[in-house]
C-alpha atoms as a PDB file:
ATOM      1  CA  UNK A   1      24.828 -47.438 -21.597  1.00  0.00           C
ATOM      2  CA  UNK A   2      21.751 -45.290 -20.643  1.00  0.00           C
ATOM      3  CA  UNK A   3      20.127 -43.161 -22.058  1.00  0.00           C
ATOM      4  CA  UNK A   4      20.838 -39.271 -20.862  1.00  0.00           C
ATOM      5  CA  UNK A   5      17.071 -37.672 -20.785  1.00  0.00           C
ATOM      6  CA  UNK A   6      16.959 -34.058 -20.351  1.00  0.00           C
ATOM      7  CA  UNK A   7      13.529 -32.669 -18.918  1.00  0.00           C
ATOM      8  CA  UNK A   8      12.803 -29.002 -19.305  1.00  0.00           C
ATOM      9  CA  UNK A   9      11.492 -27.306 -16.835  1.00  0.00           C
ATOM     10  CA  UNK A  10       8.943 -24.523 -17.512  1.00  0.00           C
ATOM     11  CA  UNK A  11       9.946 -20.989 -15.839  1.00  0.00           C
ATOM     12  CA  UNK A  12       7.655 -18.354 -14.061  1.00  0.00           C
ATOM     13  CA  UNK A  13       4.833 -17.942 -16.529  1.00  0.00           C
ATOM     14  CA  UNK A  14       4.892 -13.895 -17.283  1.00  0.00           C
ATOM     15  CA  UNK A  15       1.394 -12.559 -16.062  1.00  0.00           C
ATOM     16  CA  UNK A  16      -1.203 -10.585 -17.955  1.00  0.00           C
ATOM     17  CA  UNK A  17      -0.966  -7.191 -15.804  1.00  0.00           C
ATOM     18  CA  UNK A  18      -4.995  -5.877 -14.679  1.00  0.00           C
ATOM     19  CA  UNK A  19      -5.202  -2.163 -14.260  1.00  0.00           C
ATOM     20  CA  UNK A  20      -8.666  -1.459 -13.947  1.00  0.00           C
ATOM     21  CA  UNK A  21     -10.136   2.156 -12.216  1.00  0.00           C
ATOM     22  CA  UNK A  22     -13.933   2.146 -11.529  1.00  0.00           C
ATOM     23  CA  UNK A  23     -16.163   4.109 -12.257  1.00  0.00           C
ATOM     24  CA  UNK A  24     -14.092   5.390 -14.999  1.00  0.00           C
ATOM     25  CA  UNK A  25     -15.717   8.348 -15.624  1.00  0.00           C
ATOM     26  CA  UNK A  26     -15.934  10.107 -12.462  1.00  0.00           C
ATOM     27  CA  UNK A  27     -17.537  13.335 -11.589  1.00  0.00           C
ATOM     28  CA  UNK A  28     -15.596  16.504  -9.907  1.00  0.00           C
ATOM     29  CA  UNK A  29     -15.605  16.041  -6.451  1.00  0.00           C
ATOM     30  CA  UNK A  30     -16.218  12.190  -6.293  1.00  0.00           C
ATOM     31  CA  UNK A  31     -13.394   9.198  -5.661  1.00  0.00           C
ATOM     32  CA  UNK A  32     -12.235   6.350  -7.949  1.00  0.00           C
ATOM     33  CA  UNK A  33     -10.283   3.421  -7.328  1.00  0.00           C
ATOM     34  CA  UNK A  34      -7.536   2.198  -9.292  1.00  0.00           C
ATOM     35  CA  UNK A  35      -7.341  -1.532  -8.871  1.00  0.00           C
ATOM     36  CA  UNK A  36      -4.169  -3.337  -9.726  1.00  0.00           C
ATOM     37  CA  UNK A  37      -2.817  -6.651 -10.602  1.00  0.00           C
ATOM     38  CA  UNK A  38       1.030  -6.984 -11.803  1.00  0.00           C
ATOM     39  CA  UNK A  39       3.720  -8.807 -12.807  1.00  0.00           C
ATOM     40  CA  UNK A  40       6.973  -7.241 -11.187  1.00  0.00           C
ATOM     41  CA  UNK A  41      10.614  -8.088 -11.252  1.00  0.00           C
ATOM     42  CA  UNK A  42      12.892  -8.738  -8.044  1.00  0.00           C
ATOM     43  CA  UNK A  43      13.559  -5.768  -5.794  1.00  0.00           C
ATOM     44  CA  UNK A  44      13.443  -4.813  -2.578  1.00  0.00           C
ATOM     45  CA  UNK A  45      11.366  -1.916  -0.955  1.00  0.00           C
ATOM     46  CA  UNK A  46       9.217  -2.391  -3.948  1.00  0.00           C
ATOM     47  CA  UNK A  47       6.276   0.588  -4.979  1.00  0.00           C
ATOM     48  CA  UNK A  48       3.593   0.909  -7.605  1.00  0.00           C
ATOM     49  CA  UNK A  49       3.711   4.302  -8.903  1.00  0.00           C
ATOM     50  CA  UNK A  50       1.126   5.820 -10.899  1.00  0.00           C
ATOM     51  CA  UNK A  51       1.230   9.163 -13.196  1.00  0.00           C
ATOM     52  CA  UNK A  52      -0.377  10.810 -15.878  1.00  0.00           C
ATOM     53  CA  UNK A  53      -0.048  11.059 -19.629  1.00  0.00           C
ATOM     54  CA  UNK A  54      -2.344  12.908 -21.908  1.00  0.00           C
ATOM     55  CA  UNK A  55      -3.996  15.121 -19.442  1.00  0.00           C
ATOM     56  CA  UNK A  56      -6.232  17.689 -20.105  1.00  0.00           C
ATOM     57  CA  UNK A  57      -6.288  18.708 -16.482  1.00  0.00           C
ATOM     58  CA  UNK A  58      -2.265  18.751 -15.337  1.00  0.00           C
ATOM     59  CA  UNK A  59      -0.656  16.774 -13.472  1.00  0.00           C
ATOM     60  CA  UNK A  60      -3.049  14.083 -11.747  1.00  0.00           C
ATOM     61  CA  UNK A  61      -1.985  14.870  -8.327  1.00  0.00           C
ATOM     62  CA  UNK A  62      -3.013  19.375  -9.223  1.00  0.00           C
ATOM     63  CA  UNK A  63      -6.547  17.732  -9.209  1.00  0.00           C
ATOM     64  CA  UNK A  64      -6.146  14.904  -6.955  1.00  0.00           C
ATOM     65  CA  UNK A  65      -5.787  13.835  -3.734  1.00  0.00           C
ATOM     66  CA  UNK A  66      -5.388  10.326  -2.269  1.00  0.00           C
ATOM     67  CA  UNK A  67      -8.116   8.992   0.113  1.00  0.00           C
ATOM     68  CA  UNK A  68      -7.119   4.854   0.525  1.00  0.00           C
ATOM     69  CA  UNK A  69      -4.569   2.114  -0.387  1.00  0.00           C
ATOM     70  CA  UNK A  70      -5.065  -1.566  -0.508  1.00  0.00           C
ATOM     71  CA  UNK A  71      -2.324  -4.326  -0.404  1.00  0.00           C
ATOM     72  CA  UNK A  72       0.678  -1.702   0.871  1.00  0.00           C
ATOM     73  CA  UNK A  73       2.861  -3.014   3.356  1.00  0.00           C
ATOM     74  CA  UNK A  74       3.501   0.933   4.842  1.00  0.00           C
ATOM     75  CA  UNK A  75       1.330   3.841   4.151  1.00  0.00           C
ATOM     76  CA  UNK A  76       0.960   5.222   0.546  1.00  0.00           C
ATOM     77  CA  UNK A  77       1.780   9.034  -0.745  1.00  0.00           C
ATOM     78  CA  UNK A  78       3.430  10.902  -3.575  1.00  0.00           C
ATOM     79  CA  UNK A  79       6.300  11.532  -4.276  1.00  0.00           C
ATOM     80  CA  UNK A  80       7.260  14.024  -7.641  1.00  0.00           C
ATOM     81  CA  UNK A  81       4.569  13.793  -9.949  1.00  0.00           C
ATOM     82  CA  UNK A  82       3.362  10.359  -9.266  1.00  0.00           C
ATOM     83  CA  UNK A  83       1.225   8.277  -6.642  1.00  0.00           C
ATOM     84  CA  UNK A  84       2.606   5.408  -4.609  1.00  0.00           C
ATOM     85  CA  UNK A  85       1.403   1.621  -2.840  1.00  0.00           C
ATOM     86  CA  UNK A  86       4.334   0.536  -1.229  1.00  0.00           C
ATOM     87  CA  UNK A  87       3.792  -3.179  -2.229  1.00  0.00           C
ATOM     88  CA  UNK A  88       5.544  -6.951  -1.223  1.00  0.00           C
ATOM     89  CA  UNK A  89       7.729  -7.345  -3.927  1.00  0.00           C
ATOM     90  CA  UNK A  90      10.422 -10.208  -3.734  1.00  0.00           C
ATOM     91  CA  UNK A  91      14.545  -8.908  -3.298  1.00  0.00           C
ATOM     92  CA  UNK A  92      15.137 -12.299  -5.033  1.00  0.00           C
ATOM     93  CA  UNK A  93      12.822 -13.329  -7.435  1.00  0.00           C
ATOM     94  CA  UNK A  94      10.072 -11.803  -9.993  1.00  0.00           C
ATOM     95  CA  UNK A  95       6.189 -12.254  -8.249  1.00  0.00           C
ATOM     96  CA  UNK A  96       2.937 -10.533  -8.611  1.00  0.00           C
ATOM     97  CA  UNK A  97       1.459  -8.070  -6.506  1.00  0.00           C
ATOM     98  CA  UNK A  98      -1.704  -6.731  -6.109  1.00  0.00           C
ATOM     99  CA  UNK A  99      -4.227  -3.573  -4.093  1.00  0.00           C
ATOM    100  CA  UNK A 100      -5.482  -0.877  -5.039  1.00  0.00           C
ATOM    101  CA  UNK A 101      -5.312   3.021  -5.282  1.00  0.00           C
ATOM    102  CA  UNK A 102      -8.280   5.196  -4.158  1.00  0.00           C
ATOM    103  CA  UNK A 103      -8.238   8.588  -5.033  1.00  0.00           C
ATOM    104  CA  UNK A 104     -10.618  11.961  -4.956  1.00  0.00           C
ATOM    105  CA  UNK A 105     -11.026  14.473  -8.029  1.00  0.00           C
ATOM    106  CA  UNK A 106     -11.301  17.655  -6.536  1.00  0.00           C
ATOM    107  CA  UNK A 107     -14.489  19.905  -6.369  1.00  0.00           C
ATOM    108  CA  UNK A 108     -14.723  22.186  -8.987  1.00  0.00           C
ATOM    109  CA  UNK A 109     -12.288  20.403 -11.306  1.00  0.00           C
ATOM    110  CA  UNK A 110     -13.468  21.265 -15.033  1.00  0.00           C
ATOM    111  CA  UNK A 111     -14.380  17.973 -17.406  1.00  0.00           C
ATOM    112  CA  UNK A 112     -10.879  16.181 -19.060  1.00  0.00           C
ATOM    113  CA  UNK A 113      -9.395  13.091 -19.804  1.00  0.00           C
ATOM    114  CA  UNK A 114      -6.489  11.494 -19.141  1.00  0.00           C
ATOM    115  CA  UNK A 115      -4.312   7.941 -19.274  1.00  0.00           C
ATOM    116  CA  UNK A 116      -3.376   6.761 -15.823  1.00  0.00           C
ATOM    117  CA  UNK A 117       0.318   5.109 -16.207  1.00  0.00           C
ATOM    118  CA  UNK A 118       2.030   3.144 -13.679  1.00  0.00           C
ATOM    119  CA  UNK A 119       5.286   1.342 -13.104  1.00  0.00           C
ATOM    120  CA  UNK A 120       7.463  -0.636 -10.603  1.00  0.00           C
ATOM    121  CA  UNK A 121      10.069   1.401  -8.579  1.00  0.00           C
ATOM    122  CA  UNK A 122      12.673  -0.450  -6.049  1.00  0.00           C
ATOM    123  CA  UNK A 123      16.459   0.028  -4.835  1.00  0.00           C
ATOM    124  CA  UNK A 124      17.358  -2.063  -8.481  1.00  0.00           C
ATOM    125  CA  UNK A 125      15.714   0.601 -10.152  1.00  0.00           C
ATOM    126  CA  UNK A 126      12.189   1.629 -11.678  1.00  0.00           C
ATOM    127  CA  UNK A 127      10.679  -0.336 -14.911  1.00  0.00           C
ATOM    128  CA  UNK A 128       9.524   1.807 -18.041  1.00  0.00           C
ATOM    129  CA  UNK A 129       5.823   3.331 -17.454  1.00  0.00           C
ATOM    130  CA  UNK A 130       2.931   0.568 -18.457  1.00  0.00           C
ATOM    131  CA  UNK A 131      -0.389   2.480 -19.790  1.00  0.00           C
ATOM    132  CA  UNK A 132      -3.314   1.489 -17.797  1.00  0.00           C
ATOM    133  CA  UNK A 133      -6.736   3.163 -18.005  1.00  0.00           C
ATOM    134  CA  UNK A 134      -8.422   6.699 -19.283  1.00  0.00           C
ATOM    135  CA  UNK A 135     -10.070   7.746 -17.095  1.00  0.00           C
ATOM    136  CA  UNK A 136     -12.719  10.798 -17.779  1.00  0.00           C
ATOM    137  CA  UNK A 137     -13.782  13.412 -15.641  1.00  0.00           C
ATOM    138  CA  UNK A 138     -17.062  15.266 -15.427  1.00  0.00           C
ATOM    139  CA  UNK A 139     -17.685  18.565 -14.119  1.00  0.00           C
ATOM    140  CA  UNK A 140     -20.011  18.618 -10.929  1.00  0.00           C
ATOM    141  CA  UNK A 141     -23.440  19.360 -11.617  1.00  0.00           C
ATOM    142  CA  UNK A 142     -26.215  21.183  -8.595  1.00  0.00           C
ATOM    143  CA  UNK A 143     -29.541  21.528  -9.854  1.00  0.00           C
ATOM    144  CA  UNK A 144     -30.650  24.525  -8.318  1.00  0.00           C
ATOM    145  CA  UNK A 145     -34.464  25.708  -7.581  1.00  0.00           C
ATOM    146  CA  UNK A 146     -36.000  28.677  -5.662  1.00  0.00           C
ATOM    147  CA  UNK A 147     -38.930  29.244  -3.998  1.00  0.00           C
ATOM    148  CA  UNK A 148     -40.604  33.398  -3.198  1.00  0.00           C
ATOM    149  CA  UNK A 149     -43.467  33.122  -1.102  1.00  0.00           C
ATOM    150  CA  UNK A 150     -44.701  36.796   0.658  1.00  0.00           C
ATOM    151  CA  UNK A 151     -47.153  38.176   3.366  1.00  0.00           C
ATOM    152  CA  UNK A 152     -48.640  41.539   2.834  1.00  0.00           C
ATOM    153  CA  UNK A 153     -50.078  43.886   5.681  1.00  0.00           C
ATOM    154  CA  UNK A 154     -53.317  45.407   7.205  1.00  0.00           C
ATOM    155  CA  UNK A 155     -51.159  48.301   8.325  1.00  0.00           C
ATOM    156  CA  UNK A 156     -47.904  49.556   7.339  1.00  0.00           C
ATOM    157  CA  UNK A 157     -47.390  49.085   3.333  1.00  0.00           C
ATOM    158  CA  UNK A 158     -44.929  46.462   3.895  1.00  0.00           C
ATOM    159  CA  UNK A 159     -44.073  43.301   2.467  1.00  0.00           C
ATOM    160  CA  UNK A 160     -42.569  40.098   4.116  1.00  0.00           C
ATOM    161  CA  UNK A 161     -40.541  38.709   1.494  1.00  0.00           C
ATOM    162  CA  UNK A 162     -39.530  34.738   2.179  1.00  0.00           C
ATOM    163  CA  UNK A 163     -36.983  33.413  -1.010  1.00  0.00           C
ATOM    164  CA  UNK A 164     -35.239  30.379  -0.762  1.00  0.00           C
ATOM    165  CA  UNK A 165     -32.618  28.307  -2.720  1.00  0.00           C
ATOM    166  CA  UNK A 166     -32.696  24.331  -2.643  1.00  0.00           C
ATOM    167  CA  UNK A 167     -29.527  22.327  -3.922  1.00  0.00           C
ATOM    168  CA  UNK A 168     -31.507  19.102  -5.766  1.00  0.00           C
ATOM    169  CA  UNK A 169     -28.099  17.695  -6.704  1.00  0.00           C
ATOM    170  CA  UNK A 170     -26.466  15.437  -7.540  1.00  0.00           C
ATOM    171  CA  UNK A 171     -23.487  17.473  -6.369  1.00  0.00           C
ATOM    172  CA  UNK A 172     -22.551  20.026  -4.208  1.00  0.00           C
ATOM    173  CA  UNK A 173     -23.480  24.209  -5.750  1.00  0.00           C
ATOM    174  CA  UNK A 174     -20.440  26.331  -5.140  1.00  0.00           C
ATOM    175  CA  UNK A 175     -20.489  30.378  -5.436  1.00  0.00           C
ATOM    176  CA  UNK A 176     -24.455  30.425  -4.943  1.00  0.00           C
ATOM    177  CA  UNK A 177     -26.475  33.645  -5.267  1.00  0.00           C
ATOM    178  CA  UNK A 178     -29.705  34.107  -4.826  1.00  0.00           C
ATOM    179  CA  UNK A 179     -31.371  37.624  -5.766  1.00  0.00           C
ATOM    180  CA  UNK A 180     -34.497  38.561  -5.756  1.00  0.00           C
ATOM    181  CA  UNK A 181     -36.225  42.050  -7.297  1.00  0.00           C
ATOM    182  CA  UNK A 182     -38.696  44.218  -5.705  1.00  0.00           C
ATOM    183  CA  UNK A 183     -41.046  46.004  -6.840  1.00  0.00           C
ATOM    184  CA  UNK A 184     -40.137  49.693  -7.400  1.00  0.00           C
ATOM    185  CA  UNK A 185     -42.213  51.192  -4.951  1.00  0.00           C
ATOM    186  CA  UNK A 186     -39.785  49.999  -2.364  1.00  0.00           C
ATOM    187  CA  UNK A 187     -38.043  52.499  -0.284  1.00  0.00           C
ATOM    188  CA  UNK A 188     -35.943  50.634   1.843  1.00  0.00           C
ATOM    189  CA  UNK A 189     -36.109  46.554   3.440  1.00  0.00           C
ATOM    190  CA  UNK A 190     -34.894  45.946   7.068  1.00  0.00           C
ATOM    191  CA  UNK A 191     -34.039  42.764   8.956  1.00  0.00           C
ATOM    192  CA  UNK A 192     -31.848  41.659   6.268  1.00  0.00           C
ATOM    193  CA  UNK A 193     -29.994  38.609   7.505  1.00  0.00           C
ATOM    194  CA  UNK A 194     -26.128  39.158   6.991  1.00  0.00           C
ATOM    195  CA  UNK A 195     -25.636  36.840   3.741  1.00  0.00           C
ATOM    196  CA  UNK A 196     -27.969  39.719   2.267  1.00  0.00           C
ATOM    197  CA  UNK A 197     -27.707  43.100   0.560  1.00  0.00           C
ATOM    198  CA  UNK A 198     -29.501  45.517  -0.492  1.00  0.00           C
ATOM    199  CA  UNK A 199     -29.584  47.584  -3.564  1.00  0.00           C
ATOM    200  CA  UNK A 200     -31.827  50.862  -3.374  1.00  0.00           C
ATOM    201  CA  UNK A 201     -31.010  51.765  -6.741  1.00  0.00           C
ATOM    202  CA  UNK A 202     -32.085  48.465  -8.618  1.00  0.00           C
ATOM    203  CA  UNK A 203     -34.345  47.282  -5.971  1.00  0.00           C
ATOM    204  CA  UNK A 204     -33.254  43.737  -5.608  1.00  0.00           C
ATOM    205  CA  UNK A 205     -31.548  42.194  -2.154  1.00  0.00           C
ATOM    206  CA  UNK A 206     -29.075  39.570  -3.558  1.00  0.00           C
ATOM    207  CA  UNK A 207     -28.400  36.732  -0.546  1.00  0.00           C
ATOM    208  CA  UNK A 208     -25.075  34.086  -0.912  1.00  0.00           C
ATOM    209  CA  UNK A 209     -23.821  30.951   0.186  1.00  0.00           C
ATOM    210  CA  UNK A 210     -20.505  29.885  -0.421  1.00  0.00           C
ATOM    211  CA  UNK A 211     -21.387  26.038  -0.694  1.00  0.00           C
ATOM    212  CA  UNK A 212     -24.884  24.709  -0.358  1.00  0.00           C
ATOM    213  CA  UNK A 213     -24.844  21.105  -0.185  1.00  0.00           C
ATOM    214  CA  UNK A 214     -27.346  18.366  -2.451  1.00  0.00           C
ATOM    215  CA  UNK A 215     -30.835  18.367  -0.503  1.00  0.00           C
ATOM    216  CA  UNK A 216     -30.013  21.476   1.548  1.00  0.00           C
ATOM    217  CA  UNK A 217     -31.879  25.023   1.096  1.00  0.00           C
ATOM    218  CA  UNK A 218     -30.770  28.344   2.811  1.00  0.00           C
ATOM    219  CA  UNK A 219     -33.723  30.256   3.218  1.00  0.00           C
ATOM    220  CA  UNK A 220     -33.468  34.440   3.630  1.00  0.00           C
ATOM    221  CA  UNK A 221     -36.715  36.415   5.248  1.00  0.00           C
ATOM    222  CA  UNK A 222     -36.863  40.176   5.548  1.00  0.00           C
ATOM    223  CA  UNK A 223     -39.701  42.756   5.462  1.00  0.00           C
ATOM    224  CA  UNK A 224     -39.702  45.630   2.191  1.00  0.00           C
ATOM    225  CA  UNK A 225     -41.265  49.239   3.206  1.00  0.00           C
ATOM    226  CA  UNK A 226     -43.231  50.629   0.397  1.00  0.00           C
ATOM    227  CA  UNK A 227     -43.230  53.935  -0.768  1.00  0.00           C
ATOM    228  CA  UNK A 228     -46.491  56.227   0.638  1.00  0.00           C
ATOM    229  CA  UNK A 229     -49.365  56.408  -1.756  1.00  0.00           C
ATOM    230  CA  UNK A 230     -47.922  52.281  -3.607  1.00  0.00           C
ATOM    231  CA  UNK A 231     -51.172  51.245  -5.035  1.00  0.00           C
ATOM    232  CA  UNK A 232     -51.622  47.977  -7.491  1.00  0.00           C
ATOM    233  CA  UNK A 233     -49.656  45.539  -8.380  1.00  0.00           C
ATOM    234  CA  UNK A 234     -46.522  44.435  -6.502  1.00  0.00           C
ATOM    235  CA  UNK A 235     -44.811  41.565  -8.143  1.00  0.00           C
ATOM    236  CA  UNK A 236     -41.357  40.011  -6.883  1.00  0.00           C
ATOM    237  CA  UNK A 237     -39.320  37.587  -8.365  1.00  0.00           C
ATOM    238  CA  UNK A 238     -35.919  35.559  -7.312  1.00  0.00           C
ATOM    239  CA  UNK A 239     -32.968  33.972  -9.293  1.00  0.00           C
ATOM    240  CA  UNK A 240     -30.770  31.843  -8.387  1.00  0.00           C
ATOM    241  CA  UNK A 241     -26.972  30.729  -9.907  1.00  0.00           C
ATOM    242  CA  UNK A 242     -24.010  29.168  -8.921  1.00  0.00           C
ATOM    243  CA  UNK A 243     -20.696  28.706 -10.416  1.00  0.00           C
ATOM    244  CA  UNK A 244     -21.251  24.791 -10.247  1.00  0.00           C
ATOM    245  CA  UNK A 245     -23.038  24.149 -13.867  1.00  0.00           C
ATOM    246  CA  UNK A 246     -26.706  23.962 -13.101  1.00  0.00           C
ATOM    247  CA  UNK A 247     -28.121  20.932 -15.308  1.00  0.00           C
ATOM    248  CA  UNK A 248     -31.754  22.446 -14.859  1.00  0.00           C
ATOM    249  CA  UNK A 249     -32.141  26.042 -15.818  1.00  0.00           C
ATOM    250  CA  UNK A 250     -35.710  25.884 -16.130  1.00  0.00           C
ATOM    251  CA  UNK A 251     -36.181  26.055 -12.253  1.00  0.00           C
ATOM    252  CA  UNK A 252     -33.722  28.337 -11.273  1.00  0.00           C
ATOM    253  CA  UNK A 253     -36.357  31.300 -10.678  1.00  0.00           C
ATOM    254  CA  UNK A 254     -39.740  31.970  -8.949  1.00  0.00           C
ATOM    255  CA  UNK A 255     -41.959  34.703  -8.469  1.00  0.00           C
ATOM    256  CA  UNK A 256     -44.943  36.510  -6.452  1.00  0.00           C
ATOM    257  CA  UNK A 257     -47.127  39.309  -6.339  1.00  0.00           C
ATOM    258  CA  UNK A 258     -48.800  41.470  -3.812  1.00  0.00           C
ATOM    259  CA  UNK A 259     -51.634  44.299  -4.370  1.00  0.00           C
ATOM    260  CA  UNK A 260     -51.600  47.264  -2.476  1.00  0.00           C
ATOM    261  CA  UNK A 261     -55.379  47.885  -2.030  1.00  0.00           C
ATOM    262  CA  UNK A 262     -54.555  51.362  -0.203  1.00  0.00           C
ATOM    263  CA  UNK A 263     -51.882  53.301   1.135  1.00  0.00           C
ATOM    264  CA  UNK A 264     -51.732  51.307   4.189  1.00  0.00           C
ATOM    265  CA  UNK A 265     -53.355  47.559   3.627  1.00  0.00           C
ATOM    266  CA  UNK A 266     -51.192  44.987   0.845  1.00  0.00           C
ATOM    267  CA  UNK A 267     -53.061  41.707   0.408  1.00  0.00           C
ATOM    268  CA  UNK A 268     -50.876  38.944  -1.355  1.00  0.00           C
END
C-alpha cells in the first residue's frame, strides 16, 4: 500500500507595510509626499485613508490641502477627517497596493508635529488605523532687507526719498511693512504711491504689501517738503517687518542723510 504524502503549501506571505513621507520636515507653505506600500485584505472599492494623531496643528486636513495622487484608480479627496487614494484592491483575495499621497502645508501654518496614520477602507469594512510617519512642520521663514537711497535739491528744500523692501527668502513675507522716518523738518511729502501713508505727526510714511514673494522688492518713491529756514543735517531711515518670521534681523533697516546747505539748496 502507498504511502499517503501530504505537502504543505505555503500561503500569501504577509508584507512588511512602507509608509514613508519625504521631506519629513516640511516648511509652511511647501508640499510633501506620502509614499505608500501595503498589505491589504479583500474588498472591493478599496481606499487608503490617511489621518492624524498627535497633532499640534488640528486636524491635518485645517492645515492641508491635497495637490497629487499616485496609483488611484479614480481621483483622490477627503472625506471626514481623513485623506483618500482610491486604490486596486482585490473583492476576493488579500494583495498589496501601492502610490502615493502629495499634499501642501498651508502658508502661514505655525511649526508642529504630528503622526500621519492610515488604514484600508472598502464595502467589507475599514481595518484599525496603522501609524506611519511624524512628520514636522516649520514655520516659513522671508529674510527681509531694505534699501533708502535720496536726492536732494538746488531749489525747493525738498527731498526725493527712494526706500525699498527685497524678500531674500527662502519663503514667501506675508503682512510686509515698510516705514521709513523723516527728518523733523518735514512739513508735508506728496506723490505718495497708494500702498503709502503719511504721518505728519511722527514724520514717517509707512508703505505695505500684502505678500512679497522670495527675490522680489516693491520699491516706494515720493518727494518730502522741508520746513522754510531747515538747515543741517537731514537723516532718514527705513524698517522693514513682516508677520512671516524674518531669520535675519540684522538687515531689516537702512538709512540716509541729506544736508540742507541753505534754505533752498539740500545736497545728499
Amino acid at each position: 500500500m502507498a504511502a499517503l504524502m501530504i505537502v504543505a503549501v505555503p500561503g500569501r506571505a504577509h508584507a512588511v507595510d512602507t509608509v514613508t513621507a519625504t521631506p519629513s520636515t516640511v516648511t509652511a507653505g511647501e508640499t510633501f509626499t506620502v509614499d505608500f506600500n501595503i498589505d491589504v485584505p479583500r474588498g472591493p472599492n478599496g481606499r487608503v485613508l490617511f489621518s492624524e494623531r498627535n497633532s499640534t496643528l488640528g486636524s491635518v486636513l485645517d492645515f492641508t490641502s491635497l495637490v497629487s495622487c499616485t496609483g488611484n484608480t479614480a481621483p483622490c479627496g477627503e472625506v471626514g477627517t481623513q485623506y483618500f487614494v482610491p486604490v486596486a484592491s482585490s473583492p476576493s483575495a488579500p494583495t498589496t497596493v501601492s502610490g502615493s499621497l502629495t499634499l501642501r502645508v498651508d502658508p502661514g501654518t505655525p511649526a508642529g508635529q504630528f503622526d500621519l496614520y492610515y488604514r484600508f477602507g472598502s464595502d467589507f469594512g475599514v481595518t484599525d488605523a496603522r501609524p506611519g510617519p511624524t512628520v514636522t512642520v516649520t514655520a516659513a521663514q522671508a529674510d527681509l532687507s531694505t534699501n533708502t537711497s535720496l536726492t536732494g535739491s538746488a531749489v525747493g528744500s525738498t527731498i526725493g526719498v527712494t526706500a525699498a523692501v527685497t524678500n531674500n527668502g527662502p519663503g514667501t513675507a506675508d503682512g510686509v511693512s515698510l516705514t521709513t522716518t523723516l527728518p523733523g523738518q518735514v512739513s508735508s511729502v506728496t506723490g505718495l504711491p497708494g500702498a503709502c501713508s503719511f504721518n505728519a505727526a511722527a514724520k514717517t510714511v509707512t508703505c505695505t504689501a500684502p505678500t512679497l514673494a522670495s527675490g522680489q522688492t516693491s520699491t516706494y518713491t515720493y518727494t518730502a517738503q522741508l520746513t522754510l529756514l531747515s538747515l543741517g543735517a537731514l537723516p532718514v531711515s527705513t524698517a522693514a517687518s513682516a508677520t512671516t518670521p524674518d531669520p535675519v534681523a540684522a538687515n531689516n533697516t537702512s538709512s540716509a542723510s541729506c544736508t540742507a546747505l541753505t534754505s533752498l539748496v539740500v545736497l545728499c
